[in-house]
N, C-alpha and C. Protein backbone atom coordinates (compact mmCIF):
# COMPACT_ATOMS: atom_id res chain seq x y z
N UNK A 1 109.20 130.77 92.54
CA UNK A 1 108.18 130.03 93.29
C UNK A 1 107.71 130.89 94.46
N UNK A 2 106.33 130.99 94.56
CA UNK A 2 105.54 131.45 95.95
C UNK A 2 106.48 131.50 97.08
N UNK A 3 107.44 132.01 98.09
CA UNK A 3 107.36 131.38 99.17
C UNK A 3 106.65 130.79 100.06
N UNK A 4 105.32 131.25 99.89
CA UNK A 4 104.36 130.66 101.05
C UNK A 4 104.00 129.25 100.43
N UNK A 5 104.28 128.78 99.69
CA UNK A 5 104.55 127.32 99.15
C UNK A 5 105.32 126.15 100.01
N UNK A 6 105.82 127.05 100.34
CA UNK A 6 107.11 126.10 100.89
C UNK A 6 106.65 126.16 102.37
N UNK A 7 106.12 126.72 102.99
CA UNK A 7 105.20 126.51 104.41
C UNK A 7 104.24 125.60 104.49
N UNK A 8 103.89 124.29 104.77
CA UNK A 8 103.05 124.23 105.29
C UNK A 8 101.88 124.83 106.55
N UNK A 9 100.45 124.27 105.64
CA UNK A 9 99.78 125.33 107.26
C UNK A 9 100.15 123.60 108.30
N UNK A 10 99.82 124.25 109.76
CA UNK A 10 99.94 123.38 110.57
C UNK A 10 98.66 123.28 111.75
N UNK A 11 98.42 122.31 112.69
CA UNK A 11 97.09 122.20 113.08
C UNK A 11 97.13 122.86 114.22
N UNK A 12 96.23 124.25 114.73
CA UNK A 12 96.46 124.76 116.07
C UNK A 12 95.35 124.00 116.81
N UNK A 13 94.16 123.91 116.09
CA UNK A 13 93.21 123.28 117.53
C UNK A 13 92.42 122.57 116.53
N UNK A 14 91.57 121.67 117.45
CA UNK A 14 90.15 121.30 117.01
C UNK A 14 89.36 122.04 118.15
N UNK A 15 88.34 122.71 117.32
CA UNK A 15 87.28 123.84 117.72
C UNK A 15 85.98 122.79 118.40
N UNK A 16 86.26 121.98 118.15
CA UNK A 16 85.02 120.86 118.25
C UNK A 16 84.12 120.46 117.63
N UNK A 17 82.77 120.37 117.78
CA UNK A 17 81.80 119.81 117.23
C UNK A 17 80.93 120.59 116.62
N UNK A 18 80.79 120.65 115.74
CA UNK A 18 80.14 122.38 114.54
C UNK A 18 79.25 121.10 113.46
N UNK A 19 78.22 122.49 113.59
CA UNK A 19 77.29 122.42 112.14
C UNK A 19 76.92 123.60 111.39
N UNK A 20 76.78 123.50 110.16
CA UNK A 20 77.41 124.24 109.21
C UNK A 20 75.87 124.89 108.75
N UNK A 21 75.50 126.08 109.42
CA UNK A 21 73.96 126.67 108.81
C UNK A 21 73.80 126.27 107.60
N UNK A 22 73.09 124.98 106.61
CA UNK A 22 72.64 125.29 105.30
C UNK A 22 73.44 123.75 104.73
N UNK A 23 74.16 123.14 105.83
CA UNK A 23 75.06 122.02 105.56
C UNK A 23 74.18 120.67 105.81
N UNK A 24 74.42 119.79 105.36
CA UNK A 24 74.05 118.38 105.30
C UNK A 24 74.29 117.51 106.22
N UNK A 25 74.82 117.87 107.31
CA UNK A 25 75.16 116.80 108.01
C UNK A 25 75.87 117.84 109.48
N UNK A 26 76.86 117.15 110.19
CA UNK A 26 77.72 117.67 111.07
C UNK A 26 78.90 117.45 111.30
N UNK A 27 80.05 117.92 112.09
CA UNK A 27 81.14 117.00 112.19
C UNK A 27 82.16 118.18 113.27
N UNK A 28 83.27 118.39 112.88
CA UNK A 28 84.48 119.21 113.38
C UNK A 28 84.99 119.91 112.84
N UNK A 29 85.06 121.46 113.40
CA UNK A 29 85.57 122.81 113.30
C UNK A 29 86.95 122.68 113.78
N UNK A 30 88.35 122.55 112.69
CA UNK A 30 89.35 122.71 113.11
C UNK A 30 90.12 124.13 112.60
N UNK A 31 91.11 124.48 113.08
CA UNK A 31 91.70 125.98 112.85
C UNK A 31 93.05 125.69 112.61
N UNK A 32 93.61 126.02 111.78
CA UNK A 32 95.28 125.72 110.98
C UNK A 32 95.73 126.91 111.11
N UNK A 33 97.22 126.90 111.12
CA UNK A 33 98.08 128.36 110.71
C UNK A 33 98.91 128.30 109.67
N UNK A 34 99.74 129.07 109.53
CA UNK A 34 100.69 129.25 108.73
C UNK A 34 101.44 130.44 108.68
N UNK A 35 102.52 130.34 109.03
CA UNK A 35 103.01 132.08 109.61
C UNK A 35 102.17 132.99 110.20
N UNK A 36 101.73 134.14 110.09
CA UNK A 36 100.45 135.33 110.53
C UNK A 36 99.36 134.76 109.85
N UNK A 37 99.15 133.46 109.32
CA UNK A 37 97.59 133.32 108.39
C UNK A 37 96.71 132.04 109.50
N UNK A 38 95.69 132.33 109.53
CA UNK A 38 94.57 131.58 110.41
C UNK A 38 93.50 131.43 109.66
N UNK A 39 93.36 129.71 109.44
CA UNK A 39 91.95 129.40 108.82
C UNK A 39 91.45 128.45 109.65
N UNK A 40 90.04 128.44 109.17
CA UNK A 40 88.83 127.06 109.64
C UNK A 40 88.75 126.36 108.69
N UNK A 41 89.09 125.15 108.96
CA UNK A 41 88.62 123.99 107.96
C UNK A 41 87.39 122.97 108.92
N UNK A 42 86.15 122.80 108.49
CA UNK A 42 85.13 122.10 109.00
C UNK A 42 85.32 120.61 107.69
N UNK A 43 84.78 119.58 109.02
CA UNK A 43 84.82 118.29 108.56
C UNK A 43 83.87 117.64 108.49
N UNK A 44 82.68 117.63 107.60
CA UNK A 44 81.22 117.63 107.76
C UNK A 44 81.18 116.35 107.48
N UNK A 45 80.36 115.50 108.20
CA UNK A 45 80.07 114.30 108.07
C UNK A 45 78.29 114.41 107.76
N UNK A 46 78.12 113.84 106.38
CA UNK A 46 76.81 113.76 106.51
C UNK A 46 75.72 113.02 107.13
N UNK A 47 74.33 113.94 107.23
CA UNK A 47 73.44 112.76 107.90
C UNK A 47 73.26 111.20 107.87
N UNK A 48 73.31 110.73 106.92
CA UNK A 48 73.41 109.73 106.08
C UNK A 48 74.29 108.53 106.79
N UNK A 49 75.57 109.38 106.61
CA UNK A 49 76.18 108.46 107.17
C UNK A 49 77.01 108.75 108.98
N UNK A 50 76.28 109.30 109.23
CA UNK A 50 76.59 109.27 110.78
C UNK A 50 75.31 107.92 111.12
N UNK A 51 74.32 107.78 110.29
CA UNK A 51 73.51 107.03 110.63
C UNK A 51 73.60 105.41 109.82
N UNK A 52 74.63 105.27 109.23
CA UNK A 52 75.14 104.24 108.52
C UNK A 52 76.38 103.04 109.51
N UNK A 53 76.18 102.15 109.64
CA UNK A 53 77.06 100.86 110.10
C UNK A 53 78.00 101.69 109.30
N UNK A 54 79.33 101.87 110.39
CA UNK A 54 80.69 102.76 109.78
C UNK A 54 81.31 101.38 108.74
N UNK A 55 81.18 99.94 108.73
CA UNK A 55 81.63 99.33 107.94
C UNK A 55 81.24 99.19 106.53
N UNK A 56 79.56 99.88 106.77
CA UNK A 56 79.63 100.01 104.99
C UNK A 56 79.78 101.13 104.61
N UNK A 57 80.57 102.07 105.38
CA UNK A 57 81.46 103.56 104.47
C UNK A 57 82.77 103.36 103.99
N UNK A 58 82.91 104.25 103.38
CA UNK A 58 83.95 103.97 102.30
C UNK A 58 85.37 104.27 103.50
N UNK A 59 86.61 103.70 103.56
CA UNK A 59 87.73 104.05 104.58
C UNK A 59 87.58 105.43 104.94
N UNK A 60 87.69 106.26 103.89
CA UNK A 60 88.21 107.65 104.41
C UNK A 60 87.12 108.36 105.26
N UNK A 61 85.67 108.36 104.90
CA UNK A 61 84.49 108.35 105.42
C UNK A 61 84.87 107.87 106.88
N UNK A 62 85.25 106.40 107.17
CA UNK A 62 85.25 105.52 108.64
C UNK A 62 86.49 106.42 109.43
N UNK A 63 87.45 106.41 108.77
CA UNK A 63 88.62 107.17 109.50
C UNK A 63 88.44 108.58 109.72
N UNK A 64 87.65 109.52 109.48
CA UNK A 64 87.19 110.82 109.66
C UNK A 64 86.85 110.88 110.83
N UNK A 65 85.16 109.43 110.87
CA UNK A 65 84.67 109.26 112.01
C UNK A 65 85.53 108.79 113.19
N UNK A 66 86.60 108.22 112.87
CA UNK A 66 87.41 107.64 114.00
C UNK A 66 87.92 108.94 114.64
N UNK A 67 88.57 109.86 113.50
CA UNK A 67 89.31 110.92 113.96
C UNK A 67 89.14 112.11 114.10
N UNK A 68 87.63 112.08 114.40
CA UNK A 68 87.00 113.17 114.40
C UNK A 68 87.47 114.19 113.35
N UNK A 69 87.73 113.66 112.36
CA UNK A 69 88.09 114.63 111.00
C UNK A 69 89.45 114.83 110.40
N UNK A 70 90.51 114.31 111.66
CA UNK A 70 91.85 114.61 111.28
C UNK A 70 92.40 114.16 110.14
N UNK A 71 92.12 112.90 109.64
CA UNK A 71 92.35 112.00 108.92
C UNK A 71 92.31 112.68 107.43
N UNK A 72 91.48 113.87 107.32
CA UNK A 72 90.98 114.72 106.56
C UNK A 72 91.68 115.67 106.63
N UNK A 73 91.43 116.08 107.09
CA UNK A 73 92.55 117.58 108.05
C UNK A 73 93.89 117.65 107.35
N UNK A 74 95.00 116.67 107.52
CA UNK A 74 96.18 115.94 107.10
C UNK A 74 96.30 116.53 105.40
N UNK A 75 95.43 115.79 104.96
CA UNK A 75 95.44 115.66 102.92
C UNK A 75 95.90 117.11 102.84
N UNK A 76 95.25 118.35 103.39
CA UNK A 76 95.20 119.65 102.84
C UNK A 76 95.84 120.23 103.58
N UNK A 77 96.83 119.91 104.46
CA UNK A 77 97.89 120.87 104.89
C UNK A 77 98.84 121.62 104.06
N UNK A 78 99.10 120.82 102.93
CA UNK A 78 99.85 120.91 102.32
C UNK A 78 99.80 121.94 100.79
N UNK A 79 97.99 122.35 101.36
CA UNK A 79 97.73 123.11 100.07
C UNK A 79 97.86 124.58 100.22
N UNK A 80 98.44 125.14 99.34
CA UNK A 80 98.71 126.80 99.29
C UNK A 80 97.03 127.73 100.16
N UNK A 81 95.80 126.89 99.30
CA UNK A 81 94.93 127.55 99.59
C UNK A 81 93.84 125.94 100.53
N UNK A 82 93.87 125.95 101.45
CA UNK A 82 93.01 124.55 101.84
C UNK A 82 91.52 125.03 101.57
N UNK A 83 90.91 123.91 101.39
CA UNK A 83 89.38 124.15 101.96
C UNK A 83 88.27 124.80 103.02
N UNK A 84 87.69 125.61 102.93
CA UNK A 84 86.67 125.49 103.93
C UNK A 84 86.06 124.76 104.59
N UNK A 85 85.49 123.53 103.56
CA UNK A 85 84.54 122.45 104.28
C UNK A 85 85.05 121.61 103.48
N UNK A 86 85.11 120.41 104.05
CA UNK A 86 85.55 119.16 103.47
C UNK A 86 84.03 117.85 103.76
N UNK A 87 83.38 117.48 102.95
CA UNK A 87 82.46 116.70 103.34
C UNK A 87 82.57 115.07 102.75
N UNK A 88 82.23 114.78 104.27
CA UNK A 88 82.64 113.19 104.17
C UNK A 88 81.17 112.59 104.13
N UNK A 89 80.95 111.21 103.44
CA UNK A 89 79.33 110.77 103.00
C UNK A 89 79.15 109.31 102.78
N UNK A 90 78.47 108.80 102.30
CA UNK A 90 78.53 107.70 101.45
C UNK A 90 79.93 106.87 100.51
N UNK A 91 79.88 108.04 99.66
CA UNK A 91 80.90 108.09 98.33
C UNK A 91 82.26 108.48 98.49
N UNK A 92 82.54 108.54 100.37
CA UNK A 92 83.90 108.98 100.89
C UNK A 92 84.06 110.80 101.00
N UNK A 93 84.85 111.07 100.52
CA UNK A 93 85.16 112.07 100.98
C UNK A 93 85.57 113.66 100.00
N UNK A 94 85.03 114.87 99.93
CA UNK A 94 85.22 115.78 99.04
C UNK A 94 85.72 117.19 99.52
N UNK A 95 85.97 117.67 98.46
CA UNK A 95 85.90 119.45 98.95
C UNK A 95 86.35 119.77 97.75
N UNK A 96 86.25 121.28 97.49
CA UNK A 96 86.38 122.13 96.31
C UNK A 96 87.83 123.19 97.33
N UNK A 97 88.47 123.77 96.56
CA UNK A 97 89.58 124.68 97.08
C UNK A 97 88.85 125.77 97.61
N UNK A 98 89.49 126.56 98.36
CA UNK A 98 88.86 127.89 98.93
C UNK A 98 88.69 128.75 97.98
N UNK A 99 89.12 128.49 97.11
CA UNK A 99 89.18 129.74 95.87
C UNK A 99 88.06 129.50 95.10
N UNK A 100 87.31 128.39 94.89
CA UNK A 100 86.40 128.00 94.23
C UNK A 100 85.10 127.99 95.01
N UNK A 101 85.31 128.46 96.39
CA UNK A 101 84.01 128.68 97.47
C UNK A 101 83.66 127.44 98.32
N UNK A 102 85.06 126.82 98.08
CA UNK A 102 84.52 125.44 99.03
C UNK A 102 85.23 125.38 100.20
């Protein structure tokens, strides 16, 4: 097995409030580690629904907004390779792996 498996990454900051040149919406630039490794994971909330009554979004969508993204943040600690951008919308919440360009 990988060792770096067995690490979780962990949360060093939230970068703040970021928009993503070419992205749909806006949200929070956070930065994770993991031994010597440093990534950005952004938590894009789309236009759509930053402009939507948070009660007709789907939970994970509302809790993003509550947590300025953490809520999101959390799911993919745990992944060997996390996401780049994670986008939250209407239909709740997505991302593709880093390996796949997401």
């Amino acid at each position: 097995m990988d060792d770096q498996q067995l690490h979780h990454w962990e949360i060093r900051t939230n970068l703040g409030r970021h928009a993503r040149p070419g992205g749909d919406g806006s949200g929070w630039l956070w930065e994770i580690s993991r031994d010597d490794q440093v990534a950005r994971v952004m938590i894009e909330i789309s236009e759509a629904a930053w402009s939507t009554d948070p009660v007709g979004l789907p939970e994970e969508t509302r809790r993003a907004l509550e947590t300025d993204g953490r809520t999101e943040l959390l799911k993919v600690l745990g992944h060997d390779d996390p996401p780049r951008v994670i986008r939250c919308g209407s239909t709740g919440c997505t991302y593709r792996s880093a390996a796949q360009g997401g």
